[in-house]
Structures are given as structure tokens and as C-alpha cells.
PDB file of N, CA and C in Angstrom:
ATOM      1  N   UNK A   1       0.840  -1.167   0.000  1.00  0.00           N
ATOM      2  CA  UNK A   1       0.000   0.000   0.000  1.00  0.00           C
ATOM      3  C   UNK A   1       0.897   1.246   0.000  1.00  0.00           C
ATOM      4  N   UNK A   2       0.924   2.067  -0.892  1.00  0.00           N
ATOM      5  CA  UNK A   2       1.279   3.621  -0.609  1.00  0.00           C
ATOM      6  C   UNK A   2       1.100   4.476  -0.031  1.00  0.00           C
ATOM      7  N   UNK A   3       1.774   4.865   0.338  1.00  0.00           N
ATOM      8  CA  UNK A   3       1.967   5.610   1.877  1.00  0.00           C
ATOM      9  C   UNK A   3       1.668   7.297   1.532  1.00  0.00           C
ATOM     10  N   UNK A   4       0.765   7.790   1.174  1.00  0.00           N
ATOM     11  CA  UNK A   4       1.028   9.063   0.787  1.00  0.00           C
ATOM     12  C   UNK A   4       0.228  10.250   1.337  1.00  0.00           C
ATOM     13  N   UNK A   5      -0.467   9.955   3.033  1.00  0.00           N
ATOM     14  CA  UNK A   5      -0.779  10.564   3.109  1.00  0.00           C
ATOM     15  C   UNK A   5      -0.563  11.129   4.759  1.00  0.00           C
ATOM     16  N   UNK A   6      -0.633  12.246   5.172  1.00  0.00           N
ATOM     17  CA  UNK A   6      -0.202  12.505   6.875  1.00  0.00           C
ATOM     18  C   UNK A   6      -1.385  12.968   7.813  1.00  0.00           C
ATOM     19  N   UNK A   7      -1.688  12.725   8.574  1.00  0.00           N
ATOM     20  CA  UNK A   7      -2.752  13.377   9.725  1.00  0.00           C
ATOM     21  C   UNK A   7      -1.711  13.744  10.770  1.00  0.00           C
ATOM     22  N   UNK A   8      -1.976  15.082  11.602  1.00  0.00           N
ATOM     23  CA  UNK A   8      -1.797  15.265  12.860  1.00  0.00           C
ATOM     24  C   UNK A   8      -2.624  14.812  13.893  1.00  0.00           C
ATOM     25  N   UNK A   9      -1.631  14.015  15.274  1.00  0.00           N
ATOM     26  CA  UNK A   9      -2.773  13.924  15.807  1.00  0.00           C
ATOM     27  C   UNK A   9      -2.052  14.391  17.736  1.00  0.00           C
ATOM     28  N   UNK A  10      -2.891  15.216  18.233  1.00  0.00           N
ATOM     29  CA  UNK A  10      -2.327  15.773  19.757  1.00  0.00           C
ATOM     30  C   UNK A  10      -2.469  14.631  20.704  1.00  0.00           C
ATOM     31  N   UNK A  11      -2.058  14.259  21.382  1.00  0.00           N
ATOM     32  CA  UNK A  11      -1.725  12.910  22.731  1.00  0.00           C
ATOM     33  C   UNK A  11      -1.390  13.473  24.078  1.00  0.00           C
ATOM     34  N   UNK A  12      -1.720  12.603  24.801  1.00  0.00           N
ATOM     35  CA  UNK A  12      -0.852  13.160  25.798  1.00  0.00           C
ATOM     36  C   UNK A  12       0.746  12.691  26.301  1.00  0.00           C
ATOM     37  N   UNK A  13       1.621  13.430  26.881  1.00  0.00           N
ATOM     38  CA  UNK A  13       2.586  12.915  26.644  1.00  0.00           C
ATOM     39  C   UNK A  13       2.868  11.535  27.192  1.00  0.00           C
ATOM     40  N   UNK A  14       2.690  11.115  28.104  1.00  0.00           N
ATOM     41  CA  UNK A  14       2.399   9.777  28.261  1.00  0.00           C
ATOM     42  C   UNK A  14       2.427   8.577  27.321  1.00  0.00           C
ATOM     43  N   UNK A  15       0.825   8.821  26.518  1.00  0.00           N
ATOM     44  CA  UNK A  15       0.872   7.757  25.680  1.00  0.00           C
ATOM     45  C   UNK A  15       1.728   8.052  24.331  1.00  0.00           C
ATOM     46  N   UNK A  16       2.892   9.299  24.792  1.00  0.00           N
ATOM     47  CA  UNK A  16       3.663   9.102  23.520  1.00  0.00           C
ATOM     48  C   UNK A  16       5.021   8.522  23.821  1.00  0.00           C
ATOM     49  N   UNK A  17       5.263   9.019  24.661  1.00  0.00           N
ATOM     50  CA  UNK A  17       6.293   7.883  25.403  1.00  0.00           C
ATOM     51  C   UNK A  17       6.041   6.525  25.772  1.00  0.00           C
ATOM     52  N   UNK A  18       4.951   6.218  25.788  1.00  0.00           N
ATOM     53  CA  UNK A  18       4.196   4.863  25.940  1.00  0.00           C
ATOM     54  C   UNK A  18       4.942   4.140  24.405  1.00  0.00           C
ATOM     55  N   UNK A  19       4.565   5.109  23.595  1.00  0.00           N
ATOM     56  CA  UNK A  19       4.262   4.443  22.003  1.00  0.00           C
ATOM     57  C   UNK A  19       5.963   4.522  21.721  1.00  0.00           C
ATOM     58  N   UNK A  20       6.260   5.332  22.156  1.00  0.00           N
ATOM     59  CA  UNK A  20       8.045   5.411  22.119  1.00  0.00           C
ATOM     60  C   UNK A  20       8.667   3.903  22.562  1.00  0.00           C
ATOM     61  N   UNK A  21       8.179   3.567  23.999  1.00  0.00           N
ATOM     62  CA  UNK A  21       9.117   2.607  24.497  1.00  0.00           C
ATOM     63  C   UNK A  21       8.915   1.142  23.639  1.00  0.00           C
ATOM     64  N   UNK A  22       7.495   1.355  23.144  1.00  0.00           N
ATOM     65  CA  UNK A  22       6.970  -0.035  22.390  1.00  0.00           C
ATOM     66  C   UNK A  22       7.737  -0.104  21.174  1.00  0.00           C
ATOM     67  N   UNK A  23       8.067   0.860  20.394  1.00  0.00           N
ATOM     68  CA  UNK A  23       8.814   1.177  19.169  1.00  0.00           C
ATOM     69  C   UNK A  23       9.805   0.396  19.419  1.00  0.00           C
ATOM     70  N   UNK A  24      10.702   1.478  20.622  1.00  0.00           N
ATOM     71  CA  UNK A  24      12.306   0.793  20.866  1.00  0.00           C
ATOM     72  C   UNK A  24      12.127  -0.310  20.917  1.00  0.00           C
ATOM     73  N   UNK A  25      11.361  -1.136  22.259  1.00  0.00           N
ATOM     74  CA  UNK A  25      11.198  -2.347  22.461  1.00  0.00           C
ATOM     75  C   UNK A  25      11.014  -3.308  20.875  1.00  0.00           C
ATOM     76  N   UNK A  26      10.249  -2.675  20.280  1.00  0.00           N
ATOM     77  CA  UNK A  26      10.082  -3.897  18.634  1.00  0.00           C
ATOM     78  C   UNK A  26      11.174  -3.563  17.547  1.00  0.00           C
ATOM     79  N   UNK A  27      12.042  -2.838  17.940  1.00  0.00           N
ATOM     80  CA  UNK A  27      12.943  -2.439  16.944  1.00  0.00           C
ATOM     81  C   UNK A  27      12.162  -1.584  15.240  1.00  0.00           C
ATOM     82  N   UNK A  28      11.051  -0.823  15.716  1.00  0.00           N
ATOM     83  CA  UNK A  28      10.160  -0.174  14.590  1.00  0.00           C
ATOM     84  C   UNK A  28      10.250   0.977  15.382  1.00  0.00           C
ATOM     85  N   UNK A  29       9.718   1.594  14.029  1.00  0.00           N
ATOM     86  CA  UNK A  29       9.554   3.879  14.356  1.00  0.00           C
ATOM     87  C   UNK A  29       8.363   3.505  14.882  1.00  0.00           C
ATOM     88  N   UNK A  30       8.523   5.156  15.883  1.00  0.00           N
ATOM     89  CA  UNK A  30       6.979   5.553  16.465  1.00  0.00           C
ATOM     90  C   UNK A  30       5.500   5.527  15.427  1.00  0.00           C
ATOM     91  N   UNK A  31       5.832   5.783  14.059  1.00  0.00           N
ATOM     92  CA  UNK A  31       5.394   5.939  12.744  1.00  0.00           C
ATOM     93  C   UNK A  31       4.932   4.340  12.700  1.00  0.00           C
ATOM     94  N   UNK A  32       5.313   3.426  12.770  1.00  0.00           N
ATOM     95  CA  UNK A  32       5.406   1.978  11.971  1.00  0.00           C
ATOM     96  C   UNK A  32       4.089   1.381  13.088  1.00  0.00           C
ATOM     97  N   UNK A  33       4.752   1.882  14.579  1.00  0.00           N
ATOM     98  CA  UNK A  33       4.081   1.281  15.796  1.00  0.00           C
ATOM     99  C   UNK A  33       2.187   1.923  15.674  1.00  0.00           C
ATOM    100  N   UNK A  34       2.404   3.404  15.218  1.00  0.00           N
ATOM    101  CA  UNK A  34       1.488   3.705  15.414  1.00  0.00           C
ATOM    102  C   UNK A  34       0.810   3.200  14.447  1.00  0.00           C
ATOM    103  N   UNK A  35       0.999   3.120  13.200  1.00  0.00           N
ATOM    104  CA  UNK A  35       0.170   2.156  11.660  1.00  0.00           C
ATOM    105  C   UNK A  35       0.001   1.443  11.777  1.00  0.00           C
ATOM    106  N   UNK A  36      -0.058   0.192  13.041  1.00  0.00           N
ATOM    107  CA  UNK A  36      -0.194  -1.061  13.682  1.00  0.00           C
ATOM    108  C   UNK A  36      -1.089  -0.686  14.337  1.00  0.00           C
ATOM    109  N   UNK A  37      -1.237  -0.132  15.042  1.00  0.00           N
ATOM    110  CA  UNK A  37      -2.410  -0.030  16.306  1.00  0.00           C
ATOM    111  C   UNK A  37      -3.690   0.788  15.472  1.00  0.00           C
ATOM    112  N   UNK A  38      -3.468   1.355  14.447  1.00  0.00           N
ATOM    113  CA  UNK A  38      -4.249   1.687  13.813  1.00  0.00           C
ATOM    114  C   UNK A  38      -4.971   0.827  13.125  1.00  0.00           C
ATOM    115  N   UNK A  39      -4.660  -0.163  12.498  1.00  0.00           N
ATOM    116  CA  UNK A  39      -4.716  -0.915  11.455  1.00  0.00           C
ATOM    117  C   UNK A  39      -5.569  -2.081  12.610  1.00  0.00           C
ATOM    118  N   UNK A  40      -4.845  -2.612  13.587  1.00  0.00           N
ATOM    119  CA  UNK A  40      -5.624  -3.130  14.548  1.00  0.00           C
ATOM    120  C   UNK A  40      -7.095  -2.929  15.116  1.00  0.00           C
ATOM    121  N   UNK A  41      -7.166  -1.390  15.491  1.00  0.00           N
ATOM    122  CA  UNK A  41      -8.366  -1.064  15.527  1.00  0.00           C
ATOM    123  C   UNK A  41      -9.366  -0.460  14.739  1.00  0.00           C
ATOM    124  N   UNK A  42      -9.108  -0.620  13.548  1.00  0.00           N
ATOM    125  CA  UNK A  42      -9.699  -0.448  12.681  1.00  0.00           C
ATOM    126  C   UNK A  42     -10.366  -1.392  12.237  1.00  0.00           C
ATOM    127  N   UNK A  43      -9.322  -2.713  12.098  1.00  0.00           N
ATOM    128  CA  UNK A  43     -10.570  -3.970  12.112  1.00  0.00           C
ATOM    129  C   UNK A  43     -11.256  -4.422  13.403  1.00  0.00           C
ATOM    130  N   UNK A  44     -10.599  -3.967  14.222  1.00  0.00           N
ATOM    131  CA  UNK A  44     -11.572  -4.416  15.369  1.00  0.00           C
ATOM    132  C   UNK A  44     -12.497  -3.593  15.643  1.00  0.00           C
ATOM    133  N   UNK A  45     -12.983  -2.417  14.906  1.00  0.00           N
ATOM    134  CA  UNK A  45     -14.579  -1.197  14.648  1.00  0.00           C
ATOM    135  C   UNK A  45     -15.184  -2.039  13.701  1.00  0.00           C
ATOM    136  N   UNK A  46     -14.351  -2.991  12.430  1.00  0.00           N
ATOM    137  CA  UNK A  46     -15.147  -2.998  11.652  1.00  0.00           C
ATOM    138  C   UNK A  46     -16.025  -4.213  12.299  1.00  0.00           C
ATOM    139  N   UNK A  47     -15.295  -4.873  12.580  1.00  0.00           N
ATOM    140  CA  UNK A  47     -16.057  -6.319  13.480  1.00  0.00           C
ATOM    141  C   UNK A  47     -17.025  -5.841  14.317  1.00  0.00           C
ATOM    142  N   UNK A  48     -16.935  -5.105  14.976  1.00  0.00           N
ATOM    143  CA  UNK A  48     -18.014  -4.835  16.443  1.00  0.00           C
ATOM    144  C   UNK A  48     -18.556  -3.432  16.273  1.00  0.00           C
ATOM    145  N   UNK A  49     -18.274  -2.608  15.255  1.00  0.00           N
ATOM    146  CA  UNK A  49     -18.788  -1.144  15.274  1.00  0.00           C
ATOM    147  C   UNK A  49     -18.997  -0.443  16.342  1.00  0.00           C
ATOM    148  N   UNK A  50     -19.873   0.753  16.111  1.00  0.00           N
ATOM    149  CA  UNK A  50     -19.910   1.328  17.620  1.00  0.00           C
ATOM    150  C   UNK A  50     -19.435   1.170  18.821  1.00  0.00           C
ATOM    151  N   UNK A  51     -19.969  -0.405  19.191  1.00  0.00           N
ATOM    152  CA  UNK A  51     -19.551  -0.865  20.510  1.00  0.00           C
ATOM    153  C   UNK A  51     -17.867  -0.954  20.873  1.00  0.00           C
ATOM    154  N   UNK A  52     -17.165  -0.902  19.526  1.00  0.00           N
ATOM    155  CA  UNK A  52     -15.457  -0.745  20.007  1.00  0.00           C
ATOM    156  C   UNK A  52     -15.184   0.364  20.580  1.00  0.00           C
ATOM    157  N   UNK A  53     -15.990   1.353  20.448  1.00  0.00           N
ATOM    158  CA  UNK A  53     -15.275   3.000  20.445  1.00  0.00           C
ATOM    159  C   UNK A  53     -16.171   3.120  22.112  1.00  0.00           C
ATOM    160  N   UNK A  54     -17.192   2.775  22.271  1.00  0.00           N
ATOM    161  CA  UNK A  54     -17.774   3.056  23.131  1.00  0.00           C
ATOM    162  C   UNK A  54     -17.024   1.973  24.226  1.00  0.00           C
ATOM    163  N   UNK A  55     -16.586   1.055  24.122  1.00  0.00           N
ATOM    164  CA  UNK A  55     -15.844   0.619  25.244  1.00  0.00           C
ATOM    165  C   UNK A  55     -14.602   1.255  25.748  1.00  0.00           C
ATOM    166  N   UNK A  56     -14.026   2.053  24.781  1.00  0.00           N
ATOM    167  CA  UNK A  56     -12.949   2.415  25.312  1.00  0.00           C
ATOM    168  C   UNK A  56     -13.435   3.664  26.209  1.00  0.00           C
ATOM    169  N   UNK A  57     -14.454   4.447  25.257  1.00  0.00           N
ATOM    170  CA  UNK A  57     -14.806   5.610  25.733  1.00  0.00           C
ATOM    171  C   UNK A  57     -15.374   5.209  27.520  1.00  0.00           C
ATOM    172  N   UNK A  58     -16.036   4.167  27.732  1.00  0.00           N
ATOM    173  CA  UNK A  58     -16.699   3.953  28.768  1.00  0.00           C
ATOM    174  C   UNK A  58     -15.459   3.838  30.133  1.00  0.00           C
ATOM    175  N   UNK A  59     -14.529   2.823  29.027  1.00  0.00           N
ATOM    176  CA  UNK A  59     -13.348   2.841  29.872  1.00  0.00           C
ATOM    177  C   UNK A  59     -12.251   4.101  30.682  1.00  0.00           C
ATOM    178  N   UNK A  60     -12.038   4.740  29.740  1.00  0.00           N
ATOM    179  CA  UNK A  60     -11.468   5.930  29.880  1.00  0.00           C
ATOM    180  C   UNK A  60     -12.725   7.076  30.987  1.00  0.00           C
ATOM    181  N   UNK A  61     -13.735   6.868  30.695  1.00  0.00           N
ATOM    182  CA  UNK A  61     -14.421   7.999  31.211  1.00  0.00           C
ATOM    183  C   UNK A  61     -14.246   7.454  33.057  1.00  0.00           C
ATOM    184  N   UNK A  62     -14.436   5.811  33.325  1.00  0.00           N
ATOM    185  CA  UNK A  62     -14.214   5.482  34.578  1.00  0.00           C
ATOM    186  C   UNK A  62     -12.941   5.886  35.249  1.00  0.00           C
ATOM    187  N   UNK A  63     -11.747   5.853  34.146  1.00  0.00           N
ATOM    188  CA  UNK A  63     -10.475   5.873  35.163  1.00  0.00           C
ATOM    189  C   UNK A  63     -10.675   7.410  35.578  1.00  0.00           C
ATOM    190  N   UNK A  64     -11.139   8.436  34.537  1.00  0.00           N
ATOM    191  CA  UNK A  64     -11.070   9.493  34.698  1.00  0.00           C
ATOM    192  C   UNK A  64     -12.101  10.349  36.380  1.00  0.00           C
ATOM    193  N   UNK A  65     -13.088   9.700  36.349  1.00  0.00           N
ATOM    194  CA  UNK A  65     -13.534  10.023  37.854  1.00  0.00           C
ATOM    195  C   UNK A  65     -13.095   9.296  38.592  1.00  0.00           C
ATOM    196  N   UNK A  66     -12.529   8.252  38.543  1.00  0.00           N
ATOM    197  CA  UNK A  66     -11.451   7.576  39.845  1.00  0.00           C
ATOM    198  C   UNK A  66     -10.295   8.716  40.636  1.00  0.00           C
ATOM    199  N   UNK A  67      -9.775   9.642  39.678  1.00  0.00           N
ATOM    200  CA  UNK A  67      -8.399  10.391  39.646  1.00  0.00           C
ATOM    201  C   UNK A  67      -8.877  12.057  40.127  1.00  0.00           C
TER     202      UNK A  67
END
């Protein structure tokens, strides 16, 4: 597939150092790691739709009133 196109996207720093150490750790760019996890959840929306995005969202919204 050709690679020809770029999105920005803002993180927090955390999960970019997160995505950093996984890189080093696999011997791949932050770039390669992140086109993986993309590509991952992308089929895993297409399989379960809605309900993928809303689990995370559900997830994230709990840790967030824990803190």
C-alpha cells in the first residue's frame, strides 16, 4: 500500500512515550508502531462497530472520575 498521506494527531505525553518505548522495544519507528495499532483497531470497529469505540470511551471515562 502507498503511503502518501499525513494526519496530525495531539496525545498526551504519556501515551507518547508509551508508544516510544513499544517502538524501541520492537525495533520499529513511532510511525510503523502507530500504523499497527491503527490498522488493529480499525478492524476491530469494523467487526463490532460502535460498541469498540464506546468501550474504550466507557473505559477511559471510569479511570477518569477515579483520579
Amino acid at each position: 500500500m502507498r503511503k502518501n498521506e499525513r494526519i496530525g494527531v495531539r496525545l498526551p505525553a504519556e501515551m507518547k512515550r508509551t508508544l516510544t518505548r513499544i517502538a524501541s522495544k520492537e525495533g520499529r519507528s513511532l510511525a510503523q508502531v502507530c500504523e499497527i495499532f491503527l490498522k488493529g483497531g480499525i478492524a476491530s470497529y469494523r467487526k463490532e462497530g460502535p460498541k469498540y469505540l464506546q468501550r474504550f470511551l466507557t473505559r477511559q471515562k471510569n479511570e477518569d472520575s477515579r483520579q
